[in-house]
N, C-alpha and C. Protein backbone atom coordinates (compact mmCIF):
# COMPACT_ATOMS: atom_id res chain seq x y z
N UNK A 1 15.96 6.88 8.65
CA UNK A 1 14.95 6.89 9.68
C UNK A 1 15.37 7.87 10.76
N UNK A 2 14.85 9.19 10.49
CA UNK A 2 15.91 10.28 11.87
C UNK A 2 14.81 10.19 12.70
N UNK A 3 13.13 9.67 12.51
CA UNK A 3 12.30 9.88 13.51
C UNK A 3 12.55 8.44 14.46
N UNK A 4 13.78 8.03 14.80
CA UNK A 4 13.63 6.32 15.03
C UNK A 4 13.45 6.62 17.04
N UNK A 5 12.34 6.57 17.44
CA UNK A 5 11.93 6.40 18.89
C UNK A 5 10.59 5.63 19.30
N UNK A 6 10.65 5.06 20.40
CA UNK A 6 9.83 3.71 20.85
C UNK A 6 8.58 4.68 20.31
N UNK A 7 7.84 6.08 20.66
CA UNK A 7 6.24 6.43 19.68
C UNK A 7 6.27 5.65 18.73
N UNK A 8 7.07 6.39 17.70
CA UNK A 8 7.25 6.34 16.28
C UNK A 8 6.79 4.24 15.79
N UNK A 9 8.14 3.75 16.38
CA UNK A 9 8.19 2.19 16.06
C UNK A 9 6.72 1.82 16.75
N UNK A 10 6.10 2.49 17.71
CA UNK A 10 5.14 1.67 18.71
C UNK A 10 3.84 1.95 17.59
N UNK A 11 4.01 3.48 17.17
CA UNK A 11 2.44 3.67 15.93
C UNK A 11 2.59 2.93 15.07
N UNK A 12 4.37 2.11 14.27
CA UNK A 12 4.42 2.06 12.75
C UNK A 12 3.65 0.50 13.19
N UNK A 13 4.26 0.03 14.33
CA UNK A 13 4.09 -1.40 14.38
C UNK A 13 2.28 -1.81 14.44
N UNK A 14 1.84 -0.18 15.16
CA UNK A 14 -0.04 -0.90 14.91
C UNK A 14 -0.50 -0.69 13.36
N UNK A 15 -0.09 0.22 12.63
CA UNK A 15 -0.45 0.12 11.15
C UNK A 15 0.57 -0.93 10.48
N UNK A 16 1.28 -1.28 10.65
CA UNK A 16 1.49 -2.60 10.14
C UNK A 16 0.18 -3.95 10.32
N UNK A 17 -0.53 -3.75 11.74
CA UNK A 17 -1.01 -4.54 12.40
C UNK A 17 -2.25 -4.46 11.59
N UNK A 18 -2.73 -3.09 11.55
CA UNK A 18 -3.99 -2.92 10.76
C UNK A 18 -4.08 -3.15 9.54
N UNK A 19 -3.02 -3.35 8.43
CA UNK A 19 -2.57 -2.95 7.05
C UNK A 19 -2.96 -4.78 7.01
N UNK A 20 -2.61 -5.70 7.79
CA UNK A 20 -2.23 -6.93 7.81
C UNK A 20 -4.10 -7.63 8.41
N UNK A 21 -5.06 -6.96 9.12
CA UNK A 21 -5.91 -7.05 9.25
C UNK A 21 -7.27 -6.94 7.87
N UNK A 22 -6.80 -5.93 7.30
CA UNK A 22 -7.08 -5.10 6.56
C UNK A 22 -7.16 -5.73 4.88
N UNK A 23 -6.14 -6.24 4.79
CA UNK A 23 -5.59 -6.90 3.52
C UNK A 23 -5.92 -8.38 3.72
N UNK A 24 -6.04 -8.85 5.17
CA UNK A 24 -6.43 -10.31 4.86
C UNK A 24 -7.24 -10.80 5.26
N UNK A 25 -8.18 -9.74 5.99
CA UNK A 25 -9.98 -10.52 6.57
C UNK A 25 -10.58 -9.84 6.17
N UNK A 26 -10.29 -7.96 5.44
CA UNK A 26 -11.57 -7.35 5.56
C UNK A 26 -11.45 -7.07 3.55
N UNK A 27 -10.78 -8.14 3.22
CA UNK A 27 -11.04 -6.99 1.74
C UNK A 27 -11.62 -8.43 0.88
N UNK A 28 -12.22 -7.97 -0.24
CA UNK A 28 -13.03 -8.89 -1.13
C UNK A 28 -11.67 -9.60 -1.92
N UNK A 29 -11.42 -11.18 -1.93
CA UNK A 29 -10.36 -11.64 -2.82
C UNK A 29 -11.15 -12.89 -3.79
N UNK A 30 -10.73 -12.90 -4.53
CA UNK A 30 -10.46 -14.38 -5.28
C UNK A 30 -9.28 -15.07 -5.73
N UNK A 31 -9.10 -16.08 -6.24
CA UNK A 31 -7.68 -16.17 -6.65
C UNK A 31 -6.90 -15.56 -7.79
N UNK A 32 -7.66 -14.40 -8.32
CA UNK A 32 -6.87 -13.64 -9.11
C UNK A 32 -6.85 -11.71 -8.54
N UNK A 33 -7.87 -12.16 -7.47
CA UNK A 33 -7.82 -10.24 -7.31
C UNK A 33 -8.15 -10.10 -6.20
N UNK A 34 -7.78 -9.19 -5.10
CA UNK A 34 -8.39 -8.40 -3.75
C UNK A 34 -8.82 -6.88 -3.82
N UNK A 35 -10.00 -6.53 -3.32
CA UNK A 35 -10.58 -5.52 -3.41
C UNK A 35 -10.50 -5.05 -1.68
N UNK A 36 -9.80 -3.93 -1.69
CA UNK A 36 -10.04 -3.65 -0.11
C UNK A 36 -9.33 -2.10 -0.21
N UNK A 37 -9.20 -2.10 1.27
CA UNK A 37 -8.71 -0.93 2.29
C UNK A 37 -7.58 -0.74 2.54
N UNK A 38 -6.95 -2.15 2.08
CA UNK A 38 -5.39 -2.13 2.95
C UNK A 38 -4.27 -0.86 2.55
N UNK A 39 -4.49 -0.11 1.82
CA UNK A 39 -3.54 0.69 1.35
C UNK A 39 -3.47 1.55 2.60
N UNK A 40 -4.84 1.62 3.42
CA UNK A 40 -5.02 3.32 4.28
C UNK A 40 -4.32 3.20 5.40
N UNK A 41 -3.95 1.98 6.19
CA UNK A 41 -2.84 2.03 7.20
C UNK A 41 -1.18 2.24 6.54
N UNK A 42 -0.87 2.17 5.18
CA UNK A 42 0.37 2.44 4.72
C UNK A 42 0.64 3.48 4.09
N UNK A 43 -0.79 4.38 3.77
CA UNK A 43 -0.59 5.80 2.93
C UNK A 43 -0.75 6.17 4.41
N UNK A 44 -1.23 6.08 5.47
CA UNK A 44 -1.33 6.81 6.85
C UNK A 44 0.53 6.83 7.30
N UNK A 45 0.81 5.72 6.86
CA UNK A 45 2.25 5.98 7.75
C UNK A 45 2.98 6.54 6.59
N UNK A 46 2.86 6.51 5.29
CA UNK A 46 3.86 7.56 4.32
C UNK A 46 2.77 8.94 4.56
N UNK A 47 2.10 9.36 5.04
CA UNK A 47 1.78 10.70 5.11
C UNK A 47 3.08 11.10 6.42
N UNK A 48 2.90 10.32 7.74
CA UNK A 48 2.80 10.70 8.74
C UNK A 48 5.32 10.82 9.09
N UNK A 49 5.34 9.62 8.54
CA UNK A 49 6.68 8.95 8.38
C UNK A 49 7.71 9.12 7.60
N UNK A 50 7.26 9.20 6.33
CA UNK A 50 7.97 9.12 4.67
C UNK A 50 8.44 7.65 4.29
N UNK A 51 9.25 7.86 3.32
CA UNK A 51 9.66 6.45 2.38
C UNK A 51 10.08 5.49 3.44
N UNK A 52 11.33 5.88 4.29
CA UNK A 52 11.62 4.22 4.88
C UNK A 52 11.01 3.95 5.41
N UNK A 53 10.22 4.79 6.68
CA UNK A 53 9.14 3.67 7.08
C UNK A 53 8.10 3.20 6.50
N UNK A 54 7.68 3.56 5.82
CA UNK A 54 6.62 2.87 4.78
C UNK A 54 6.94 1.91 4.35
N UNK A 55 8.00 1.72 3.80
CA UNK A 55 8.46 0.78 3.07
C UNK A 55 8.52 -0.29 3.74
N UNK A 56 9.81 -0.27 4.31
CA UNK A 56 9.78 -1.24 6.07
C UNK A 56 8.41 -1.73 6.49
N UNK A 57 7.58 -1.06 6.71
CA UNK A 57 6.18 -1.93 7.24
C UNK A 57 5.88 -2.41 6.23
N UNK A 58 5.42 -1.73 5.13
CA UNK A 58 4.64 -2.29 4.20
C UNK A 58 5.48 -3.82 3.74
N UNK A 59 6.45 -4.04 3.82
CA UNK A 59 7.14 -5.20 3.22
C UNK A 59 7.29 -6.45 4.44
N UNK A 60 7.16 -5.53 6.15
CA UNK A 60 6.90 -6.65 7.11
C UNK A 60 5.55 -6.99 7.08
N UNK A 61 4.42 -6.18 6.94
CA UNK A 61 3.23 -6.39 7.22
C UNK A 61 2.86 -7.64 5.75
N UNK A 62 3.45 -7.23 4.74
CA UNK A 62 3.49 -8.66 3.69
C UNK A 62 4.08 -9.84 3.66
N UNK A 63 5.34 -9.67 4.91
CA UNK A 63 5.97 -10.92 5.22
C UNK A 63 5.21 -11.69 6.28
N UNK A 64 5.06 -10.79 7.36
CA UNK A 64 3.67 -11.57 8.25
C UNK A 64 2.49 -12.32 7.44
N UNK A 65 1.70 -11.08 6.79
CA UNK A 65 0.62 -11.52 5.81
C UNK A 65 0.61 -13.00 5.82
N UNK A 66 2.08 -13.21 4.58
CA UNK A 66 1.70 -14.44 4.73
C UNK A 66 1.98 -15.91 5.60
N UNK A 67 2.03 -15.23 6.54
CA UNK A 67 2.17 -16.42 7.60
C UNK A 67 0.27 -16.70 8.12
N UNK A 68 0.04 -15.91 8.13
CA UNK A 68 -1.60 -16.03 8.38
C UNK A 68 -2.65 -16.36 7.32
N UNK A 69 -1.75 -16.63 5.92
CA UNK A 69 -2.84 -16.93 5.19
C UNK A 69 -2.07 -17.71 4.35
N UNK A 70 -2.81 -18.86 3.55
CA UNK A 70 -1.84 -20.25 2.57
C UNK A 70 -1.75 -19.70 1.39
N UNK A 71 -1.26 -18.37 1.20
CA UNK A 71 -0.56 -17.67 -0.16
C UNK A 71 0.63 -17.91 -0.58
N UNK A 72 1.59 -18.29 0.72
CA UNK A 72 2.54 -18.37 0.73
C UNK A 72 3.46 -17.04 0.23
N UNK A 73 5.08 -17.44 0.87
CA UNK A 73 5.69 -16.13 0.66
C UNK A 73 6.66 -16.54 -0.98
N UNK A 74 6.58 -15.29 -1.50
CA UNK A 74 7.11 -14.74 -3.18
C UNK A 74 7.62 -13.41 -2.90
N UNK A 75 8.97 -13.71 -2.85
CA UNK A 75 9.90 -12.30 -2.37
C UNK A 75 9.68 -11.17 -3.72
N UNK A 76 9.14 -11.43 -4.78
CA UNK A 76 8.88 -10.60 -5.80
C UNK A 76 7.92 -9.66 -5.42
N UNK A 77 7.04 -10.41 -4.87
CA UNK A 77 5.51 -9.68 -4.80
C UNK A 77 5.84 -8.80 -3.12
N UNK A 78 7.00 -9.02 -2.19
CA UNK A 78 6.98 -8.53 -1.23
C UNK A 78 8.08 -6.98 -1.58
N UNK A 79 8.98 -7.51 -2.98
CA UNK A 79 9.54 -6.09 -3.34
C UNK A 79 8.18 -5.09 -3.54
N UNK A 80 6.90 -5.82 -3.88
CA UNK A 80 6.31 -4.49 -4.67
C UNK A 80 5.99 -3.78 -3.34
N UNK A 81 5.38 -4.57 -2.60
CA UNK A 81 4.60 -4.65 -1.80
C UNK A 81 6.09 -3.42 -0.50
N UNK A 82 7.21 -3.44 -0.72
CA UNK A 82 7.85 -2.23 -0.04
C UNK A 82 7.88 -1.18 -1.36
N UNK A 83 8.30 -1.23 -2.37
CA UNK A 83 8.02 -0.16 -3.36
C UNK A 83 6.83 0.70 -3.24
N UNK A 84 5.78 -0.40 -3.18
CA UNK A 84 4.69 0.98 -2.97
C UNK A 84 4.85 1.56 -1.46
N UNK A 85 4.93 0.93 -0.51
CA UNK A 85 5.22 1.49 1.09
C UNK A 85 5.89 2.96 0.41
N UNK A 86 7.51 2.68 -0.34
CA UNK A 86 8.06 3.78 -0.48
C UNK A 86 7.80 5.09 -1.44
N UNK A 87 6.59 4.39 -2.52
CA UNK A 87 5.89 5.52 -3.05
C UNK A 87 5.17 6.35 -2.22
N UNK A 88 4.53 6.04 -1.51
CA UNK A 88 3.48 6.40 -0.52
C UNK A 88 3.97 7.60 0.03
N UNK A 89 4.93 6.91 0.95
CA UNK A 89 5.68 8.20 1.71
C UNK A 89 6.29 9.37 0.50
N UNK A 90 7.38 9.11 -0.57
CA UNK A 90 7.63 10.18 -1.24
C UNK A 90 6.58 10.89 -1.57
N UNK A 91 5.61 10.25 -2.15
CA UNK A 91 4.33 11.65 -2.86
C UNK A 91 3.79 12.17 -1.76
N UNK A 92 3.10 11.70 -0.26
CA UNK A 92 2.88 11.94 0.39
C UNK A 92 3.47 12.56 1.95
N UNK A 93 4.45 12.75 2.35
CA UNK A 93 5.28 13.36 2.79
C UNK A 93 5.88 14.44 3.26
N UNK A 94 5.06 15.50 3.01
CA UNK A 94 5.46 16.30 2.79
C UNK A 94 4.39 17.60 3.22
N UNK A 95 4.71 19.06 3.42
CA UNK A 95 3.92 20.12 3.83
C UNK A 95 3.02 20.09 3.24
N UNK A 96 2.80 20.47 1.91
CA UNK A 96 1.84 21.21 1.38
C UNK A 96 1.55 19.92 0.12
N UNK A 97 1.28 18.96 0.56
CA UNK A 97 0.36 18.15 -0.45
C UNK A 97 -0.73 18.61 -0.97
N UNK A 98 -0.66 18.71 -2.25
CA UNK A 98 -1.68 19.18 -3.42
C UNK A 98 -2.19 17.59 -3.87
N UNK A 99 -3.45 18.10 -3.69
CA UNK A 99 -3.93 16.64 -5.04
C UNK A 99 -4.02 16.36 -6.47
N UNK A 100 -4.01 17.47 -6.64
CA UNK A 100 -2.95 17.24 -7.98
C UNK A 100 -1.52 17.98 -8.44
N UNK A 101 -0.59 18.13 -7.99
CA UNK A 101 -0.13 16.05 -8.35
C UNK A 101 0.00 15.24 -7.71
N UNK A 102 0.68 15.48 -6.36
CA UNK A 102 0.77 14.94 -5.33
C UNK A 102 0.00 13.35 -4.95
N UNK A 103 -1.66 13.44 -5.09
CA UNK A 103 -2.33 12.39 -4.43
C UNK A 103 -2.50 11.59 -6.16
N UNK A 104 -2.60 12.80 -7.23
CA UNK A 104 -3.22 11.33 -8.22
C UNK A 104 -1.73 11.39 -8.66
N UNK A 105 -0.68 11.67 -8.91
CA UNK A 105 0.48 10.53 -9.67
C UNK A 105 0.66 10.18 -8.57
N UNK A 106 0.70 10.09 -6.90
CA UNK A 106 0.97 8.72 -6.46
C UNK A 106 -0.32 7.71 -6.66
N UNK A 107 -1.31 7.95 -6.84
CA UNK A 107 -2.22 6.85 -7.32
C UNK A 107 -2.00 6.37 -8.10
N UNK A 108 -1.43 6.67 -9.19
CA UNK A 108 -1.69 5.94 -10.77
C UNK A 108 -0.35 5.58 -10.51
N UNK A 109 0.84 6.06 -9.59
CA UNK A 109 2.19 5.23 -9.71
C UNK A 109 1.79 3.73 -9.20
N UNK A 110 0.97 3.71 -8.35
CA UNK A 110 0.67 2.53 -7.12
C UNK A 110 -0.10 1.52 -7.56
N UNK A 111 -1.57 2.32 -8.44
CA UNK A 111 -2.50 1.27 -9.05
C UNK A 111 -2.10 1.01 -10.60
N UNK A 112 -2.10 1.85 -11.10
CA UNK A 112 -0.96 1.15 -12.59
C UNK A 112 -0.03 0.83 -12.78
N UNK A 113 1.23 1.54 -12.54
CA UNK A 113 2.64 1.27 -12.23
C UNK A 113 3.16 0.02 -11.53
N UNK A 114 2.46 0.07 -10.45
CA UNK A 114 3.10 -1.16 -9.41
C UNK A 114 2.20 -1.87 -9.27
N UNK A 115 0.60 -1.99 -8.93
CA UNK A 115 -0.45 -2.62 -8.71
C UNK A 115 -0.50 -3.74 -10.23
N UNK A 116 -1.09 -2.97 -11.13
CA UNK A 116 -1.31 -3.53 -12.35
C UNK A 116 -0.27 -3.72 -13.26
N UNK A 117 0.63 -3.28 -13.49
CA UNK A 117 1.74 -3.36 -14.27
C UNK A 117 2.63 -4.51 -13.81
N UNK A 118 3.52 -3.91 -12.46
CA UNK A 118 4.48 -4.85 -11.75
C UNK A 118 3.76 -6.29 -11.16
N UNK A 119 2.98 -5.83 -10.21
CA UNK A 119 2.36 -7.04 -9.58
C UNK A 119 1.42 -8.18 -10.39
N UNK A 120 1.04 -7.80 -11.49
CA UNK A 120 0.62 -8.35 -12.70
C UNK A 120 1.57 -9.62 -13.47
N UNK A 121 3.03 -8.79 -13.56
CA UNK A 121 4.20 -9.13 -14.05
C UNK A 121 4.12 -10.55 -13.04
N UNK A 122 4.15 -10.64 -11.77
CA UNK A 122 4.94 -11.28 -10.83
C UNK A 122 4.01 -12.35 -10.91
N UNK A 123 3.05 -12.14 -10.65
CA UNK A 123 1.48 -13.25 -10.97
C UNK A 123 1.77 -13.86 -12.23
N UNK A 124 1.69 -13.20 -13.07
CA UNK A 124 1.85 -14.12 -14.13
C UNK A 124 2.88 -15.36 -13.99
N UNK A 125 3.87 -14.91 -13.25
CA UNK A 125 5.20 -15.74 -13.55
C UNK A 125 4.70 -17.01 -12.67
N UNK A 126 4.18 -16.61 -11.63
CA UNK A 126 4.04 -17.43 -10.29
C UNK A 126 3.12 -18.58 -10.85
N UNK A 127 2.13 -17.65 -11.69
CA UNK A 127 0.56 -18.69 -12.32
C UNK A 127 1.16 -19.58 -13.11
N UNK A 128 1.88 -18.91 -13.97
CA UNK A 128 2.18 -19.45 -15.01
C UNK A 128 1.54 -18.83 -16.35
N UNK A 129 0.58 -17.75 -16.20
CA UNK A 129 -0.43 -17.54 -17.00
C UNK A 129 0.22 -16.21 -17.90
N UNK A 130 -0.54 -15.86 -18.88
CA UNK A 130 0.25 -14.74 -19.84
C UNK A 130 -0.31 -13.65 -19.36
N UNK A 131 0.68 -12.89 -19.46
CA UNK A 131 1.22 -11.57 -18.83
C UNK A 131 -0.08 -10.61 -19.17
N UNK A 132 -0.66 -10.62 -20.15
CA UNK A 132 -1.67 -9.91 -21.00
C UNK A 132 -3.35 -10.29 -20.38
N UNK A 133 -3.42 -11.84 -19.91
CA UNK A 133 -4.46 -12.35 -19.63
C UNK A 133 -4.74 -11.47 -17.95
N UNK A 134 -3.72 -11.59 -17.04
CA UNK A 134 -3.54 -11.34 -15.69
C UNK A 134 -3.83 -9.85 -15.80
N UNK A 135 -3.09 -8.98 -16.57
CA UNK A 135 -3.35 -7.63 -16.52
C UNK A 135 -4.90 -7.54 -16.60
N UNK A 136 -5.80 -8.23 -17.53
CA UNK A 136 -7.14 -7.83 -17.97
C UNK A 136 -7.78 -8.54 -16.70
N UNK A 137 -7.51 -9.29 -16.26
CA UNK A 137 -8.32 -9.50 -14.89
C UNK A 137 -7.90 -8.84 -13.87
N UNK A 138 -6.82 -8.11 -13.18
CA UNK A 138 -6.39 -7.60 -12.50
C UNK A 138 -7.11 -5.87 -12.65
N UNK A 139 -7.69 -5.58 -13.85
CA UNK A 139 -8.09 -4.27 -14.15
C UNK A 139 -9.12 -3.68 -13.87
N UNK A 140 -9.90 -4.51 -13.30
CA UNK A 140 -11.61 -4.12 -12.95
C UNK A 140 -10.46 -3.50 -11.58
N UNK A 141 -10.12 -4.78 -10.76
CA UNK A 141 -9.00 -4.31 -9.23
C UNK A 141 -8.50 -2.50 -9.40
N UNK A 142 -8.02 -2.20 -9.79
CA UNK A 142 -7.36 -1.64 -10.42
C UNK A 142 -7.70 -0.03 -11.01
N UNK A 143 -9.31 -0.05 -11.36
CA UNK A 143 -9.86 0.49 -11.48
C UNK A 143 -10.68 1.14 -9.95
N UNK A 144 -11.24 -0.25 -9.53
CA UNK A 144 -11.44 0.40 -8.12
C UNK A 144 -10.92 1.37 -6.80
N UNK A 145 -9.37 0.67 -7.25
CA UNK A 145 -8.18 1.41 -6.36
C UNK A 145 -7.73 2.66 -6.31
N UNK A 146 -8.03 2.99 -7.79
CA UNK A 146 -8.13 4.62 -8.14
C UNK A 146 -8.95 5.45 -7.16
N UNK A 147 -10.11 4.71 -7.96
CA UNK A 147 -11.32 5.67 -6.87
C UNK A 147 -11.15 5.58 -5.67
N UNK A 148 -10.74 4.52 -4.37
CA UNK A 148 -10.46 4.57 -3.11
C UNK A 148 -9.36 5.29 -3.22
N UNK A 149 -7.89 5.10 -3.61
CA UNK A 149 -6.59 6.19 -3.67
C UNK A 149 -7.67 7.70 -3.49
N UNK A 150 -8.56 7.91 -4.47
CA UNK A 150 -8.50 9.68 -4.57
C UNK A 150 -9.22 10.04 -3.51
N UNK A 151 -10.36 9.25 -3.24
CA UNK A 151 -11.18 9.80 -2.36
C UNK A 151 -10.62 9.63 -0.37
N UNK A 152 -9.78 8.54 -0.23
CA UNK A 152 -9.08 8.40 0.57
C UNK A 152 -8.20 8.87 1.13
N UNK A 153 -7.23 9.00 0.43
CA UNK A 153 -6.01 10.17 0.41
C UNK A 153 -6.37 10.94 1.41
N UNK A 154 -7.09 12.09 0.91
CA UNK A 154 -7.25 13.22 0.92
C UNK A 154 -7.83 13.35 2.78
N UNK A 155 -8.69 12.24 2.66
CA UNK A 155 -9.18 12.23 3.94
C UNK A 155 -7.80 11.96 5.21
N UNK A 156 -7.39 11.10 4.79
CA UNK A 156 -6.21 10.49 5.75
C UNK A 156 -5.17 11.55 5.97
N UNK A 157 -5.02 12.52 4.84
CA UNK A 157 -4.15 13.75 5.18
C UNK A 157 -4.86 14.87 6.24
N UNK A 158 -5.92 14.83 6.25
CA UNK A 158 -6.77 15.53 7.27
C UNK A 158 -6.54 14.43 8.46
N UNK A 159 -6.76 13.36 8.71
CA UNK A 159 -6.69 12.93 10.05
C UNK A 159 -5.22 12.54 10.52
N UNK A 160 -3.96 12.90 9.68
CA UNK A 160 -2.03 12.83 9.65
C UNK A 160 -2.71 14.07 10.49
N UNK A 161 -3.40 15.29 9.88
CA UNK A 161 -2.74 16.67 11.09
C UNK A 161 -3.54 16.76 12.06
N UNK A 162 -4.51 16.25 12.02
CA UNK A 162 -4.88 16.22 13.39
C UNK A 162 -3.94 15.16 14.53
N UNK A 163 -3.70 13.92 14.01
CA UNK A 163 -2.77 13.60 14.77
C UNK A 163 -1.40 13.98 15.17
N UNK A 164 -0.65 14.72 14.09
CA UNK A 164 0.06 15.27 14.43
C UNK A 164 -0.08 16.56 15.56
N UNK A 165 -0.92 17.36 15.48
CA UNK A 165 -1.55 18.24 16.84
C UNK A 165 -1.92 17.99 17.83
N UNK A 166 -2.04 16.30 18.07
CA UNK A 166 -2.16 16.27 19.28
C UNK A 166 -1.23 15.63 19.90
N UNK A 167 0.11 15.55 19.47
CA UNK A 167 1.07 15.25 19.78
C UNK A 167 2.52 16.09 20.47
């Protein structure tokens, strides 16, 4: 963390705030899937930050999470939940982000890799349910996330430099 000053902690701590808003009043859930936004306050701070802070929020803003909602806490699902923080920032990070590769292999690392793959894994264990069943319901999710990742991205890297310019 070489950017570590009261700005820096004072922005990460409101996208934590929003990421945690975001993920637990404004996105569509049931008890097997959430459809939302929450990724855009944590790809905002891996554009703006890189890996540790991403990570770091993304894994407090899931430890809070669940204090505000009866999900209860599963330190499995809070590794993913900093893994992707720290995908975020590596693919995103950086000068000259291209969208391809840059924005879609961190999408498909986040929504297949870790979304559907890992976090799939962890559900199952928690449900109790087979590993195979959870993936196929988790995939419509999954599918959606793509399309918000690509079309999102791209935007949020336009509003990283403007904020960065006016700084």
């Amino acid at each position: 963390m070489k950017n570590f000053n009261l700005r820096t902690l004072c922005r990460v701590a409101v996208l934590i705030a929003l990421e945690i808003v975001f993920e637990r009043f404004l996105s569509i859930s049931t008890s097997s899937l959430r459809i939302g936004i929450a990724f855009v306050p944590i790809a905002l701070c891996g554009i703006l930050y890189g890996p540790v802070w991403t990570g770091v929020a993304s894994g407090i803003a899931d430890v809070l999470g669940t204090f505000l909602m009866p999900y209860g806490l599963y330190p499995p699902i809070t590794l993913t939940a900093i893994l992707t923080g720290v995908s975020l920032g590596l693919f995103l990070h950086r000068k000259n982000v291209k969208f391809f590769p840059h924005v879609v292999a961190c999408t498909l690392v986040n929504t297949i890799g870790l979304s559907l793959a890992l976090q799939s894994y962890w559900l199952s264990i928690l449900n109790n349910t087979p590993y195979l069943a959870t993936v196929s319901m988790r995939a419509p999710q999954c599918a959606v996330h793509i399309a918000l990742y690509l079309v999102l991205i791209p935007l949020l890297q336009k509003l990283a430099l403007r904020l960065e310019y006016q700084t």
